[in-house]
N, C-alpha and C. Protein backbone atom coordinates (compact mmCIF):
# COMPACT_ATOMS: atom_id res chain seq x y z
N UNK A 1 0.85 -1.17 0.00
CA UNK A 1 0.00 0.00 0.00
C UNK A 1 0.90 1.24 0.00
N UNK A 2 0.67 2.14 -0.99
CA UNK A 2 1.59 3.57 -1.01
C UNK A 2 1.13 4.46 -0.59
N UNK A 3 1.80 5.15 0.32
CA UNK A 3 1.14 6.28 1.22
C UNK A 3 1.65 7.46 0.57
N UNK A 4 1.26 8.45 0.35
CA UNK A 4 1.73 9.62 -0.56
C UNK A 4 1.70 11.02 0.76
N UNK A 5 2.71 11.57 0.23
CA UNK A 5 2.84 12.41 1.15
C UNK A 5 1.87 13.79 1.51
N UNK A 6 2.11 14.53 2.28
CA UNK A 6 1.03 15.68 1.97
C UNK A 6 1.78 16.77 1.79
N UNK A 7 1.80 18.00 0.75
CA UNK A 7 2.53 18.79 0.96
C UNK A 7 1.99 20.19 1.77
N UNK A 8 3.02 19.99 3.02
CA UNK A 8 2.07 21.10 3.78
C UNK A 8 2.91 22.40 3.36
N UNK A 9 3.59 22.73 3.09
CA UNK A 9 4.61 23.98 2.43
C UNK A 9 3.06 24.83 2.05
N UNK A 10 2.79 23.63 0.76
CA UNK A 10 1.60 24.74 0.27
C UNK A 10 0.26 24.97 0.84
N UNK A 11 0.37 23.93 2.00
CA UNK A 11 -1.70 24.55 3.00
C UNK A 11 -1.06 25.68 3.66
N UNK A 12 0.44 25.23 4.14
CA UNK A 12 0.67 26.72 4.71
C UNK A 12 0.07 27.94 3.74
N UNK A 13 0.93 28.22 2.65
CA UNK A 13 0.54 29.47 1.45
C UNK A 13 -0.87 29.66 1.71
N UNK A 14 -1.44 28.67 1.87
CA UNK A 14 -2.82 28.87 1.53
C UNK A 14 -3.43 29.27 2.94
N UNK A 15 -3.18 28.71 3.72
CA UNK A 15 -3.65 29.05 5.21
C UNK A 15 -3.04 31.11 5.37
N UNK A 16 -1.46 31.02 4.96
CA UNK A 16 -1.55 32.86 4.77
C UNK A 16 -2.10 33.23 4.48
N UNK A 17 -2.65 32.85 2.68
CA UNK A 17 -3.66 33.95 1.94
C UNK A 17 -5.13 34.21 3.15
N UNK A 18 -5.47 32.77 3.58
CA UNK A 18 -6.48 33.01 4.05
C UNK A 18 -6.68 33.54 5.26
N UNK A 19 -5.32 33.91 6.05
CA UNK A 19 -5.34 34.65 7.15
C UNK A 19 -5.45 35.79 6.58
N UNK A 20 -5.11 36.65 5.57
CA UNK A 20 -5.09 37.84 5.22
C UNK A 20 -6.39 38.35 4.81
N UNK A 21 -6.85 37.16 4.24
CA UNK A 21 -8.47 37.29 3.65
C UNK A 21 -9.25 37.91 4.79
N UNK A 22 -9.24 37.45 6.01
CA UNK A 22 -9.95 37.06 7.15
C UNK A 22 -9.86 38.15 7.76
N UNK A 23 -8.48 39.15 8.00
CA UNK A 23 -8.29 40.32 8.76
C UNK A 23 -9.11 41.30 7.92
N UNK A 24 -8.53 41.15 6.06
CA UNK A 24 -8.91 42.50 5.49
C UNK A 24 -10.63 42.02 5.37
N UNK A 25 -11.48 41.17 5.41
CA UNK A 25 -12.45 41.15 5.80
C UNK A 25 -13.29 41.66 7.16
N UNK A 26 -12.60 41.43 7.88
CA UNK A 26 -12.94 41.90 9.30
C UNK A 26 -12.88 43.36 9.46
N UNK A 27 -12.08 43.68 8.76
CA UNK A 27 -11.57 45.49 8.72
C UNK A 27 -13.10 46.16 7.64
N UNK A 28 -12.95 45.54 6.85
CA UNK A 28 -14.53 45.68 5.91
C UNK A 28 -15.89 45.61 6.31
N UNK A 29 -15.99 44.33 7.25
CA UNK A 29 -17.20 44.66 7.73
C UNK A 29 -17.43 45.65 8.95
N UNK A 30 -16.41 46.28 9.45
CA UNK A 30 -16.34 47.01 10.18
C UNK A 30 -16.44 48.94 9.77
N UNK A 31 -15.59 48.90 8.63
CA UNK A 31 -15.48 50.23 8.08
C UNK A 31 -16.61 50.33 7.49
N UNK A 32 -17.47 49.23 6.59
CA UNK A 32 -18.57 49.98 5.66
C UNK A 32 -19.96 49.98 6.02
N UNK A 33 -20.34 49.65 7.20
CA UNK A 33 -21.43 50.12 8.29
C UNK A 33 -21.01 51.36 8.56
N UNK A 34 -19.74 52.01 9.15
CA UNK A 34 -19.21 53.01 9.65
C UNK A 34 -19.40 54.26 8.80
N UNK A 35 -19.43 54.12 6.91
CA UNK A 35 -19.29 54.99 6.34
C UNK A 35 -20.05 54.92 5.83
N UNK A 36 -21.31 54.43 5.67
CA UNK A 36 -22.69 54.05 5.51
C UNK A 36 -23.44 55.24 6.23
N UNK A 37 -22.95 54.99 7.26
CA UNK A 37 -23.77 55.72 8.59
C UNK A 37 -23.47 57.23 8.20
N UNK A 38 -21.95 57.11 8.54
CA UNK A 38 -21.16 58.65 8.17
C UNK A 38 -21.96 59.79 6.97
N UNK A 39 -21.98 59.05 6.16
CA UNK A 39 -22.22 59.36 4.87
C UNK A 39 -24.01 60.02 4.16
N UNK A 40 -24.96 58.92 4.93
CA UNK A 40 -26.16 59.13 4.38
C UNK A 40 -27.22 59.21 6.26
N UNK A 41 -26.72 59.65 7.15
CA UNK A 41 -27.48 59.26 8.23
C UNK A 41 -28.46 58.52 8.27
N UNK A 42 -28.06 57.10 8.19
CA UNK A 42 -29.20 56.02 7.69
C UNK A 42 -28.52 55.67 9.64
N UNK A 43 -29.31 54.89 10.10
CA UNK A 43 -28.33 54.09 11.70
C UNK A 43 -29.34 52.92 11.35
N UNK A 44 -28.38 51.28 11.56
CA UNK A 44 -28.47 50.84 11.83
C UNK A 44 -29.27 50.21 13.04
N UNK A 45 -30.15 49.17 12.94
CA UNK A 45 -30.74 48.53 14.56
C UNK A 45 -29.63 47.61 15.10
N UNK A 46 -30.03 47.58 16.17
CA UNK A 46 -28.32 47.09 17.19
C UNK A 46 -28.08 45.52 16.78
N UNK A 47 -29.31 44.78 16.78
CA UNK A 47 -29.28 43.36 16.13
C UNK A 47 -27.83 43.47 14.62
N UNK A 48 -28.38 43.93 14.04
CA UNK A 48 -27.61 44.29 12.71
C UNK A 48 -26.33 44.56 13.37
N UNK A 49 -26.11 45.56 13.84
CA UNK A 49 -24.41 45.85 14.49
C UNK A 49 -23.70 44.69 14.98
N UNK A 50 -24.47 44.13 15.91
CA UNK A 50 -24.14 43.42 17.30
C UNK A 50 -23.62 41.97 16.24
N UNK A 51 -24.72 41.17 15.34
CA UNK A 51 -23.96 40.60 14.01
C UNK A 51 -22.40 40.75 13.48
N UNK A 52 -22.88 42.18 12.76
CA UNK A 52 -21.59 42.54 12.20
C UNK A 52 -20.38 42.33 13.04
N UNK A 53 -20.90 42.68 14.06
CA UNK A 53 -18.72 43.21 15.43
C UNK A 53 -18.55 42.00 15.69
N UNK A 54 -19.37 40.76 15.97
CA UNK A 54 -19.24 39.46 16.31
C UNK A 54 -18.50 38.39 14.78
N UNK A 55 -19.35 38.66 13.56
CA UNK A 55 -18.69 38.35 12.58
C UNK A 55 -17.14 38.81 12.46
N UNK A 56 -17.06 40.15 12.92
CA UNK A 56 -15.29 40.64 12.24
C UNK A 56 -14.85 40.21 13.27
N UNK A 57 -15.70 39.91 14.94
CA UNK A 57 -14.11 39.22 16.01
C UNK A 57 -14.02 37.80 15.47
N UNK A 58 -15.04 37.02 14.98
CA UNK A 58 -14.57 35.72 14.64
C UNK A 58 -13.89 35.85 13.77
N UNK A 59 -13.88 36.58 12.22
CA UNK A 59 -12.77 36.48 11.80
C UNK A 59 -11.27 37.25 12.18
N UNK A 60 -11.40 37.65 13.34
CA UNK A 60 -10.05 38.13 13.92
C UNK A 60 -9.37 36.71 14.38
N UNK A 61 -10.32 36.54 14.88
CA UNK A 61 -10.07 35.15 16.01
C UNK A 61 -9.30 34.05 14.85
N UNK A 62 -10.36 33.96 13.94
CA UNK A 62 -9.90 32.55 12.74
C UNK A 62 -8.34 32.57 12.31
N UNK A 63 -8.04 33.97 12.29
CA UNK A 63 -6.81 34.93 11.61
C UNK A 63 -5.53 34.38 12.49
N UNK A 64 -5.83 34.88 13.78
CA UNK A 64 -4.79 34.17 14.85
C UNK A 64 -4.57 33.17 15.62
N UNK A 65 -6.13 32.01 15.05
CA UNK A 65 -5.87 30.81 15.23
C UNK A 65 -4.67 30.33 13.90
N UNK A 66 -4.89 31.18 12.75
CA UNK A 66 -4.01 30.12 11.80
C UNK A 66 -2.01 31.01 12.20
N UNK A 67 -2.58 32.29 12.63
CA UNK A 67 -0.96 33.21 12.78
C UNK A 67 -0.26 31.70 13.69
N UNK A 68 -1.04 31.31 15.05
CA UNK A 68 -0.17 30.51 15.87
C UNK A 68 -0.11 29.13 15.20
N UNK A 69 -0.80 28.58 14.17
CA UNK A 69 -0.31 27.25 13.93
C UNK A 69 1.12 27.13 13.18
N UNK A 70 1.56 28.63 12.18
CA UNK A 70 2.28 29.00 11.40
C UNK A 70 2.90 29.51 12.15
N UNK A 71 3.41 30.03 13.61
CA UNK A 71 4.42 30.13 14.34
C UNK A 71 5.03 29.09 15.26
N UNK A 72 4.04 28.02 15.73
CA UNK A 72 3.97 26.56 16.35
C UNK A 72 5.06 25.60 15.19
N UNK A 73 4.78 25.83 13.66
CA UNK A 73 5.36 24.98 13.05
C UNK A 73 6.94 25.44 12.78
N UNK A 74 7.13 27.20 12.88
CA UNK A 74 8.30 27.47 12.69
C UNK A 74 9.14 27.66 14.07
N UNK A 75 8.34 26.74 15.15
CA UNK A 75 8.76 27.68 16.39
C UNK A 75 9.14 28.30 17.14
N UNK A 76 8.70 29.10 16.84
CA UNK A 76 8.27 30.37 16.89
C UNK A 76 7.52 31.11 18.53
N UNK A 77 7.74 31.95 19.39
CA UNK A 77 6.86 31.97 20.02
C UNK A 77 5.70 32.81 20.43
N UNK A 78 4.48 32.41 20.59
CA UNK A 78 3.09 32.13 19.63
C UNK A 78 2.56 33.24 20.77
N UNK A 79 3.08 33.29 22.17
CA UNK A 79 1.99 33.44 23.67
C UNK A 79 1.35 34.72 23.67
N UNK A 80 1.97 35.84 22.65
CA UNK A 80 1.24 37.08 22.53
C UNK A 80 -0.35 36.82 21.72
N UNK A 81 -0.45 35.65 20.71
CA UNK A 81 -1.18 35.67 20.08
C UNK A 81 -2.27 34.75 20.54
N UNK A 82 -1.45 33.63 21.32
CA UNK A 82 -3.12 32.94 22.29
C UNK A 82 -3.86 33.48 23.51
N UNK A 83 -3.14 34.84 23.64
CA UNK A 83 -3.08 35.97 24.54
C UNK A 83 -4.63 36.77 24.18
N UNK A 84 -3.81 37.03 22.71
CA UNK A 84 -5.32 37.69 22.19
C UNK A 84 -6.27 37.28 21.36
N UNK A 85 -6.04 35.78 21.44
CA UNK A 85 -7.38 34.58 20.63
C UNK A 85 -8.08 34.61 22.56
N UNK A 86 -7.90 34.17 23.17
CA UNK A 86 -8.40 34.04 24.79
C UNK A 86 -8.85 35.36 24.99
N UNK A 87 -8.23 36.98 24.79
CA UNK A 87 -9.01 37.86 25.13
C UNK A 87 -10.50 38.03 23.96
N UNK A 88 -10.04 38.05 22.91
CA UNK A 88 -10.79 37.97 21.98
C UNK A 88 -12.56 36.88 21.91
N UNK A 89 -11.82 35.95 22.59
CA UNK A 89 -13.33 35.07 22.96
C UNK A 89 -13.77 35.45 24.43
N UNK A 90 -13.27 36.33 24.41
CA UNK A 90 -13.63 36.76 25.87
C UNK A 90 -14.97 37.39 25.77
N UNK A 91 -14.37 38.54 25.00
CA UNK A 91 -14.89 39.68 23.90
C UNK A 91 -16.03 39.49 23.67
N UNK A 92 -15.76 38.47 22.79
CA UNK A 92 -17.47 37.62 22.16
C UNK A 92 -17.95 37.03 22.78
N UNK A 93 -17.63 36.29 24.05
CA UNK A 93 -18.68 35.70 24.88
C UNK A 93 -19.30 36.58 25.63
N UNK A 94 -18.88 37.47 26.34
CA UNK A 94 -19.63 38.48 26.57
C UNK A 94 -20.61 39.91 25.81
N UNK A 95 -19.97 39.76 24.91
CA UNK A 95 -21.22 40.32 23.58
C UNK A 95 -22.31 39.58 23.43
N UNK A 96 -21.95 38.09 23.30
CA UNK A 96 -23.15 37.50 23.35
C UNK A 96 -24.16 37.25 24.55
N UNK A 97 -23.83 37.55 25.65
CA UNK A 97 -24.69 37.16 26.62
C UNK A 97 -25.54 38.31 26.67
């Protein structure tokens, strides 16, 4: 039976792009409510907000779950960043309650 290898070189690449995806997303759903508002005095209901800030911390969160697997593999040390994945669900668990 031949076992074939996996090449992780490139999930890494791909795990970057998609950390980058994830921040400049998070920065987006954050700025274009903001200039929405700015712009045409339309306001938002808090349901709608409270969505949005919870969507961009999870993708903060997703971002520096993959920063520490990609500092874990080069190791690297990670403790500033499970620092602020732990404050970060902090964040959101208490948003959500």
């Amino acid at each position: 039976m031949k076992v074939d290898c996996i090449n992780l070189e490139g999930i890494f690449i791909k795990m970057n792009k998609l950390k980058w995806f994830l921040y400049f997303s998070a920065v987006l759903l954050i700025l274009i409510p903001i200039l929405i508002v700015a712009m045409s005095d339309v306001s938002f209901n808090s349901t709608f907000s409270n969505t949005v800030i919870s969507i961009a911390l999870i993708s903060v969160i997703l971002g520096k779950t993959i920063t520490i697997l990609q500092k874990r593999k080069e190791n690297k040390s990670s403790a500033s960043d499970i620092g602020a994945v732990i404050g970060l669900c902090i964040i959101l668990f208490v948003r959500l309650i």
